[in-house]
Protein backbone atom coordinates (compact mmCIF):
# COMPACT_ATOMS: atom_id res chain seq x y z
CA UNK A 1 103.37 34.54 -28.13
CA UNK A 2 103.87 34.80 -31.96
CA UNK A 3 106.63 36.64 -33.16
CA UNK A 4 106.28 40.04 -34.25
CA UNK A 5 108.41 39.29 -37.75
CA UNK A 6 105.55 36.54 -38.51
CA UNK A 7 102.64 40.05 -39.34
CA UNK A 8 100.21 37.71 -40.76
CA UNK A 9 99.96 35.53 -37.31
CA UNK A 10 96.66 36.55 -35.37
CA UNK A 11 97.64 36.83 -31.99
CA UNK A 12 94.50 35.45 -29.83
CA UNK A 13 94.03 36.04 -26.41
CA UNK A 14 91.36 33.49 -24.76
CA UNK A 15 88.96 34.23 -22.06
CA UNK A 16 87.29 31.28 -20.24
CA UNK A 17 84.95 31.84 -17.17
CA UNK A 18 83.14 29.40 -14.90
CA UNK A 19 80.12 30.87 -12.95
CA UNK A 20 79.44 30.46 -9.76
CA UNK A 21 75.88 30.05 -10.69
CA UNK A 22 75.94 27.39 -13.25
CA UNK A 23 74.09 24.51 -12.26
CA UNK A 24 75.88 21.65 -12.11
CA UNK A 25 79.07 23.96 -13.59
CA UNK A 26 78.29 23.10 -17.42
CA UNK A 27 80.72 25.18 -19.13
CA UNK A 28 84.50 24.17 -17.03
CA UNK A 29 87.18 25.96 -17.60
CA UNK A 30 88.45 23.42 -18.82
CA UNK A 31 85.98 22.17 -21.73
CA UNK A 32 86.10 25.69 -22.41
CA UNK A 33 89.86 26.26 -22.79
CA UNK A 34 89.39 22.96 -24.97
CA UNK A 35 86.77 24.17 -27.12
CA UNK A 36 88.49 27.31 -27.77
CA UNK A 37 91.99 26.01 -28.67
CA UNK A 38 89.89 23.70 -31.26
CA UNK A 39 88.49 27.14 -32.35
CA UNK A 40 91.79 28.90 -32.69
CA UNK A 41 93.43 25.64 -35.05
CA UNK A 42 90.15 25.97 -37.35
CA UNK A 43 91.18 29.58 -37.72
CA UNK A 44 94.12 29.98 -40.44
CA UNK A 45 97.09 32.48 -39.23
CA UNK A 46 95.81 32.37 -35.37
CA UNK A 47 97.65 31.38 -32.77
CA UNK A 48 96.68 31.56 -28.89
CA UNK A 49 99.22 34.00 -27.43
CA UNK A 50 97.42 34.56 -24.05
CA UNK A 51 95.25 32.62 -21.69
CA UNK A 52 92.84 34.21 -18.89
CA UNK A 53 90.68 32.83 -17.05
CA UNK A 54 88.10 33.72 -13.98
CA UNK A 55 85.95 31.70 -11.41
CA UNK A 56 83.57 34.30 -10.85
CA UNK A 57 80.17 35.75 -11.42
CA UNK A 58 79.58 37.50 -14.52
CA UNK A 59 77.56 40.27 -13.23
CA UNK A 60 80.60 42.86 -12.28
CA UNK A 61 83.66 43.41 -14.31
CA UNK A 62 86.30 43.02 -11.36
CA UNK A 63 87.75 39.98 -12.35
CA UNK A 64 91.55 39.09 -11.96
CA UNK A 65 91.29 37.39 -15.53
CA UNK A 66 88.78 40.43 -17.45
CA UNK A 67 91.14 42.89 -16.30
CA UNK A 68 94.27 40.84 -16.89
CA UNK A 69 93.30 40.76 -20.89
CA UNK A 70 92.04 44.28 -20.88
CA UNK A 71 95.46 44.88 -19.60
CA UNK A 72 97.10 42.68 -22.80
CA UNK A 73 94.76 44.56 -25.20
CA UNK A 74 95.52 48.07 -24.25
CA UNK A 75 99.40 47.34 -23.97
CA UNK A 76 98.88 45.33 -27.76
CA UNK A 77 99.60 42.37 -26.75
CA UNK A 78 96.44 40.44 -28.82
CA UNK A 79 94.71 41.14 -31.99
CA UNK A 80 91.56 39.54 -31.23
CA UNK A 81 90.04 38.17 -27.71
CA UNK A 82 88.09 35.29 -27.93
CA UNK A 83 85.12 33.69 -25.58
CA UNK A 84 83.34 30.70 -25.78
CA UNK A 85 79.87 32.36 -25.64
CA UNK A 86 79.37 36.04 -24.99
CA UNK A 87 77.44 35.02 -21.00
CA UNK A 88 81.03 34.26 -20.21
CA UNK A 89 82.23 37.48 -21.31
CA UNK A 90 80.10 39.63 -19.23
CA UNK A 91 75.68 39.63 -18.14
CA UNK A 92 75.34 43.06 -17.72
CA UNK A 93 74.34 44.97 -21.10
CA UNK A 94 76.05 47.97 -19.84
CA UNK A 95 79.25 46.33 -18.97
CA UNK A 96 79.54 44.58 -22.50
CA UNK A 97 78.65 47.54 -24.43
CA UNK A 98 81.52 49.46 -22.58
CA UNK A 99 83.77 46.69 -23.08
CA UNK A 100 83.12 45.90 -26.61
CA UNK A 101 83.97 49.89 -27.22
CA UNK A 102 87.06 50.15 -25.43
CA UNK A 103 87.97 46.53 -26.88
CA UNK A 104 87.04 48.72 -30.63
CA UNK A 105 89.21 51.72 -30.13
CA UNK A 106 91.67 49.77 -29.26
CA UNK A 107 91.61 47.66 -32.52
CA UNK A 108 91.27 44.01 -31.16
CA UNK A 109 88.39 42.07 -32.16
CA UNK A 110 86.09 40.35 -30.19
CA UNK A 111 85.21 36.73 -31.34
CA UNK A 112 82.83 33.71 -29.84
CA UNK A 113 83.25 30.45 -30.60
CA UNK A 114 80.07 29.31 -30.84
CA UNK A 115 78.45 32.14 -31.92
CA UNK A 116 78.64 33.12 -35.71
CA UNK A 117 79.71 37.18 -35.20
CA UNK A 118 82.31 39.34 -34.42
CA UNK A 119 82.89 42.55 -33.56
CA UNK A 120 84.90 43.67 -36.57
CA UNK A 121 81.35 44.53 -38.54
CA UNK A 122 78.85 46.67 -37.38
CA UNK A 123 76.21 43.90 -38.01
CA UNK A 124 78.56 41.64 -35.46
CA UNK A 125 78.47 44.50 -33.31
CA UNK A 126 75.06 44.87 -33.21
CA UNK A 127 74.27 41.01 -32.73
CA UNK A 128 76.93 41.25 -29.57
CA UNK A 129 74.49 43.45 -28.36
CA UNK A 130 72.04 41.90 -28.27
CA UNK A 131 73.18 38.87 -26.88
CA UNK A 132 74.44 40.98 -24.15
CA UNK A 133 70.93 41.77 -23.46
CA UNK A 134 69.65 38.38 -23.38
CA UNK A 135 72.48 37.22 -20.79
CA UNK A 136 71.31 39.92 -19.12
CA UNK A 137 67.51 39.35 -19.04
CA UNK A 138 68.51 35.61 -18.05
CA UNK A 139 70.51 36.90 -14.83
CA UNK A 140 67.71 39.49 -13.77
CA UNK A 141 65.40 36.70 -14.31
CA UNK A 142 67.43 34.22 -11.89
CA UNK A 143 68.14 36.87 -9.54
CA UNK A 144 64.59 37.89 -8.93
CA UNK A 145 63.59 33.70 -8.96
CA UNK A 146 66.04 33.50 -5.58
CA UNK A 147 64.59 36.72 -4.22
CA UNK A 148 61.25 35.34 -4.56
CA UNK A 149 61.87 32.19 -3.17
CA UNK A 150 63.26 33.75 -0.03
CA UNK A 151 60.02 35.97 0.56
CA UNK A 152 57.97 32.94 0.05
CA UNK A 153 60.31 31.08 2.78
CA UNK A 154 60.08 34.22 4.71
CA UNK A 155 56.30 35.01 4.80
CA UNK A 156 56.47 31.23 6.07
CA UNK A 157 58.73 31.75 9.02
CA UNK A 158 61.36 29.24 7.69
CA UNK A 159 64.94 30.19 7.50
CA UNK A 160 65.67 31.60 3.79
CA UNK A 161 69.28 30.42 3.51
CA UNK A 162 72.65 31.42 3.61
CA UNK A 163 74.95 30.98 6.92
CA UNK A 164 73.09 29.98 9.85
CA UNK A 165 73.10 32.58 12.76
CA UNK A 166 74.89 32.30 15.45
CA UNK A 167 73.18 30.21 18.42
CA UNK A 168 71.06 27.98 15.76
CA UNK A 169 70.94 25.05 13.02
CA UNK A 170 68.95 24.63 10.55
CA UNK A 171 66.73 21.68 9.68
CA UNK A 172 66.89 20.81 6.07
CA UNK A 173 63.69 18.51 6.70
CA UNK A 174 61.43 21.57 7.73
CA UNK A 175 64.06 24.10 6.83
CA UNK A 176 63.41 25.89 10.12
CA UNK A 177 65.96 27.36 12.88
CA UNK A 178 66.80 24.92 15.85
CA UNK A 179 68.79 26.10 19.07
CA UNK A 180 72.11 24.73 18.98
CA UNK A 181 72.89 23.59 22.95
CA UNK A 182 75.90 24.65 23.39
CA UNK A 183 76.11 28.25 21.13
CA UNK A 184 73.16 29.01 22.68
CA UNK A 185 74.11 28.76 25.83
CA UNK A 186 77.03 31.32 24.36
CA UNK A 187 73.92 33.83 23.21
CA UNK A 188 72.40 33.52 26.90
CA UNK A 189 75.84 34.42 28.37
CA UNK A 190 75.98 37.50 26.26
CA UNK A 191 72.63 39.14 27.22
CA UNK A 192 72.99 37.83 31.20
CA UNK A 193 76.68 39.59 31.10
CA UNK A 194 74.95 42.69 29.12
CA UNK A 195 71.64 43.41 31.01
CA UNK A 196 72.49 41.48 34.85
CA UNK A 197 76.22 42.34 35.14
CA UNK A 198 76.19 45.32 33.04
CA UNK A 199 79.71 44.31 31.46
CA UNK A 200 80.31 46.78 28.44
CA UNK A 201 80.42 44.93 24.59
CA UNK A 202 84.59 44.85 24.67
CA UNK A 203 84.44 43.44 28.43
CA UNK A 204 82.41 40.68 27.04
CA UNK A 205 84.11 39.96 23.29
CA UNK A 206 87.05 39.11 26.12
CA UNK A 207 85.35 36.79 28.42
CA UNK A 208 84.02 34.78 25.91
CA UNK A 209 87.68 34.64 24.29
CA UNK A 210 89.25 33.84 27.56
CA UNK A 211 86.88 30.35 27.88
CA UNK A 212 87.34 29.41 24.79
CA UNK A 213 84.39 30.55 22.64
CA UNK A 214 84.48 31.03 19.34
CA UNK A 215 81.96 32.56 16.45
CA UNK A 216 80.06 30.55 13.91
CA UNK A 217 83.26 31.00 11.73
CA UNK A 218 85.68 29.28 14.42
CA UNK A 219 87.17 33.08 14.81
CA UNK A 220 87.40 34.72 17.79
CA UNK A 221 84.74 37.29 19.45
CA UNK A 222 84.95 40.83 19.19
CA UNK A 223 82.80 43.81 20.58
CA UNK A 224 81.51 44.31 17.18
CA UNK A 225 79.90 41.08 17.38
CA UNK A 226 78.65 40.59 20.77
CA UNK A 227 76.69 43.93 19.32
CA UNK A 228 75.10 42.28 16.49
CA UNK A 229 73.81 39.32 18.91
CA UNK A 230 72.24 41.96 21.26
CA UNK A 231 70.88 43.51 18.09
CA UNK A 232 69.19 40.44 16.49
CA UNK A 233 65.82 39.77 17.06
CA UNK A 234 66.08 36.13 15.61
CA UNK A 235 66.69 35.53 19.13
CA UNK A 236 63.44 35.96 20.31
CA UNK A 237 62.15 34.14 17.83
CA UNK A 238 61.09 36.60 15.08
CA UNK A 239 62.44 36.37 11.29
CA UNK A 240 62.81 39.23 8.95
CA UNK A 241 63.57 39.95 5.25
CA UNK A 242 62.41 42.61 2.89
CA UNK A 243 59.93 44.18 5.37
CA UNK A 244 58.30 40.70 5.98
CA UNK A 245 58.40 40.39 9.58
CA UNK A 246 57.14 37.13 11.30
CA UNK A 247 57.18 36.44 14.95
CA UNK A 248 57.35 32.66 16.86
CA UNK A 249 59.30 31.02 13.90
CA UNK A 250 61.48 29.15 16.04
CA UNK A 251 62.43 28.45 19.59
CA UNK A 252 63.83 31.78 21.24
CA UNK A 253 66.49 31.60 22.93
CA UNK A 254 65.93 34.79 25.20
CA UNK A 255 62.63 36.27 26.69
CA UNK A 256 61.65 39.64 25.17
CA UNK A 257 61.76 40.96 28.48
CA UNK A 258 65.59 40.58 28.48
CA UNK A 259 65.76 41.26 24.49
CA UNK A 260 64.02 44.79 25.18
CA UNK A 261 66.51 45.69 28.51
CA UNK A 262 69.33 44.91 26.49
CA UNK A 263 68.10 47.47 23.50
CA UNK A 264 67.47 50.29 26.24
CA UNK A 265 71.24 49.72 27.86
CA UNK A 266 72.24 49.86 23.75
CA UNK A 267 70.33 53.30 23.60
CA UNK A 268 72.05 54.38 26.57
CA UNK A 269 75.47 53.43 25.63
CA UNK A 270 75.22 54.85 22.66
CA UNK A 271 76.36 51.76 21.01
CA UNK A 272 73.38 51.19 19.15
CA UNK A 273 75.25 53.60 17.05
CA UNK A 274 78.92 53.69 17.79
CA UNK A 275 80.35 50.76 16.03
CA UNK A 276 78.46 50.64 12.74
CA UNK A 277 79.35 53.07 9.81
CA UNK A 278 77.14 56.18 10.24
CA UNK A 279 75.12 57.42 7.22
CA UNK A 280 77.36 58.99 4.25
CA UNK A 281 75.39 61.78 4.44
CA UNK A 282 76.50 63.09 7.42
CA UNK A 283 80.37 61.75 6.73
CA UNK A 284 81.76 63.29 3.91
CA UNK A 285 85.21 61.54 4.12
CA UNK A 286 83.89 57.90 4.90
CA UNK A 287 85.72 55.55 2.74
CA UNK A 288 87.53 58.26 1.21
CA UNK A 289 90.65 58.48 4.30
CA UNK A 290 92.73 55.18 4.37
CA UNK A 291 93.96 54.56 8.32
CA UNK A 292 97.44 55.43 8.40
CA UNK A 293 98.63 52.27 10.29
CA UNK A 294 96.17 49.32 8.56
CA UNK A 295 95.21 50.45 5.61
CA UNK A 296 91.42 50.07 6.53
CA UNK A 297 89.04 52.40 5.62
CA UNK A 298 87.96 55.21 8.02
CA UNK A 299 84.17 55.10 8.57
CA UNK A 300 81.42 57.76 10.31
CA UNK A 301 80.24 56.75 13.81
CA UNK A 302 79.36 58.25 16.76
CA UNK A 303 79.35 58.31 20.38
CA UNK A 304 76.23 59.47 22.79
CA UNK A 305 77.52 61.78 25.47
CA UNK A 306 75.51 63.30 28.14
CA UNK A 307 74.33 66.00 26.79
CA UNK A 308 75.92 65.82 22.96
CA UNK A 309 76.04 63.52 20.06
CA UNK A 310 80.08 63.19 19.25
CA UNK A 311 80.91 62.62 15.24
CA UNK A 312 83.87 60.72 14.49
CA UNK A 313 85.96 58.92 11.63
CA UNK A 314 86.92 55.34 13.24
CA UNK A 315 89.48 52.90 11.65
CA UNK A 316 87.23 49.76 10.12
CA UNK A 317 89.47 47.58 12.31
CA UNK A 318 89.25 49.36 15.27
CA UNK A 319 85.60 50.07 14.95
CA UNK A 320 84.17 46.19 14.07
CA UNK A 321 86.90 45.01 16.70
CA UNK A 322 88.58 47.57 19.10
CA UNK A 323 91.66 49.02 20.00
CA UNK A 324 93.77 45.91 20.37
CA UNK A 325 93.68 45.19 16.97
CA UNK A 326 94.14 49.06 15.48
CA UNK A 327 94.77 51.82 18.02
CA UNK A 328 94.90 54.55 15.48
CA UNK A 329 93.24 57.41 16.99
CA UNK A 330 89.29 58.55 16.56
CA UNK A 331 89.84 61.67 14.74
CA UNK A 332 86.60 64.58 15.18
CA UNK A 333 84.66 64.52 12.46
CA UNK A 334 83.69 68.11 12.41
CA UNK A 335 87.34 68.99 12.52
CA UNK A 336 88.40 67.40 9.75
CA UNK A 337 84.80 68.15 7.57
CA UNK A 338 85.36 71.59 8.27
CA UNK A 339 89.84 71.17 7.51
CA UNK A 340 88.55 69.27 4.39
CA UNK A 341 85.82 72.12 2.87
CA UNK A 342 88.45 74.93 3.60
CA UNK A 343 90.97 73.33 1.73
CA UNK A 344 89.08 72.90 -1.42
């Protein structure tokens, strides 16, 4: 860092990001941090005093490096903070304009290096701006290319993308779901133990454990996930995205007969319900209440009695796995709504 008895050194903090999606990853980090140490030499009196740095999307403003020089600038650690083009500063208009403000009242400048502005005139303020909105524009553009893309696949009964479910693979000639022998012999298992032997979503997470099995992932089962297998309706064959629904897409690899049993014993059980996060409507406090012994949030869920619907706030952990892994206490939801309400 310069020294603060040298008053006309220019204390530069710079800001490099690579995007996750940059084809082809055009702008490193480090022919950026090149290109901007160039930058700061052609500048008389600056001198780089800070270096941050992200590998992240520039659509949201939590990133370890953003945050690390907003941190420098408010503690006056840098006089100006410098990007190599204003995309890698942020691509959401309303994130830059806040940024650039706070960045203002706190008196450091905000330079690009290979755009002719900055931030310390209102005309470079306004050109900022609208740059912002371009980068902006450009991601809204990209993001609504992929979403379109993925309809089209959709309305086509191919697989759209992403991580393969559970059970299948996926044929990058036709781009359509093929059964995997031995996972879905796994996904056969699951709806014989949950329909035929009428073993409970825990009782099954455990057998499958106990042989051996393990997810997609290479983790280990848990009742939270044997639910989202008995859930899916990929499994008989049907694809959905964006309310396009297409049946006979692929190979099922359970009868609907069985698929339809398995959703009435889910009705029954209640845990159709009981291990997902309820609406936040009805939950005040989910997300809000930490648990006491993990840390995890506590969600909504609820349990189907006999004759009642029960409301409670469930650890995260103990809700996507079970008690094994958190056994903090359900606490009543009403209880503490109504324990809550009275105290404010």
């Amino acid at each position: 860092a310069a020294s603060p008895d040298t008053p006309d050194t220019v204390r530069v903090g710079i800001y490099p990001r690579r995007s996750t999606d940059d084809e082809n990853q055009p702008y490193s980090i480090e022919v950026q941090d090149e290109r901007l140490d160039s930058y700061v030499g052609s500048q008389p009196g600056w001198q780089v005093a800070m270096r941050f740095s992200d590998d992240a999307s520039g659509g949201t403003t939590n990133r370890p490096g953003l945050q690390r020089a907003l941190q420098a600038a408010r503690a006056g650690l840098i006089d100006v903070l410098l990007v190599y083009r204003v995309d890698r500063f942020s691509r959401n208009l309303r994130d830059t304009v806040t940024l650039l403000d706070e960045l203002d009242q706190l008196g450091v400048v905000f330079r690009s290096a290979t755009e002719p502005f900055d931030t310390s005139t209102p005309m470079g303020r306004m050109l900022v701006q609208m740059l912002g909105m371009f980068a902006q524009f450009e991601r809204d553009s990209i993001i609504e290319r992929v979403i379109a893309g993925m309809e089209r696949k959709a309305a086509k009964g191919l697989w759209k993308g992403g991580r393969r479910p559970f059970g299948y693979t996926v044929d990058r000639g036709t781009h359509r779901l093929v059964p995997h022998a031995d996972e879905a012999a796994v996904v056969r298992l699951i709806f014989r133990s949950y329909t035929r032997d009428r073993l409970g979503s825990s009782s099954i997470a455990t057998l499958l454990n106990e042989r051996g099995h393990r997810t997609t992932n290479g983790g280990t089962w848990s009742a939270y996930q044997v639910l989202r297998v008995l859930s899916n309706r990929i499994y008989i064959g049907e694809l959905a995205f964006r309310g396009i629904t297409v049946e006979d897409c692929h190979a099922p690899l359970v009868d609907s007969e069985t698929f339809e049993h398995a959703e009435r014993i889910l009705a029954e059980r209640g845990e159709d319900h009981s291990h997902r996060a309820a609406s936040g409507y009805d939950y005040m406090l989910t997300g809000r209440m930490r648990c006491p012994k993990c840390g995890k949030a506590m969600l909504g869920t609820r349990a189907t009695g006999r004759s009642k619907t029960y409301r409670y706030y469930t650890c995260f952990t103990r809700a996507r796995y079970d008690s094994s892994t958190c056994d903090t206490p359900r606490l009543n939801a009403d209880a503490v709504d109504a324990a809550v309400l009275h105290a404010l």
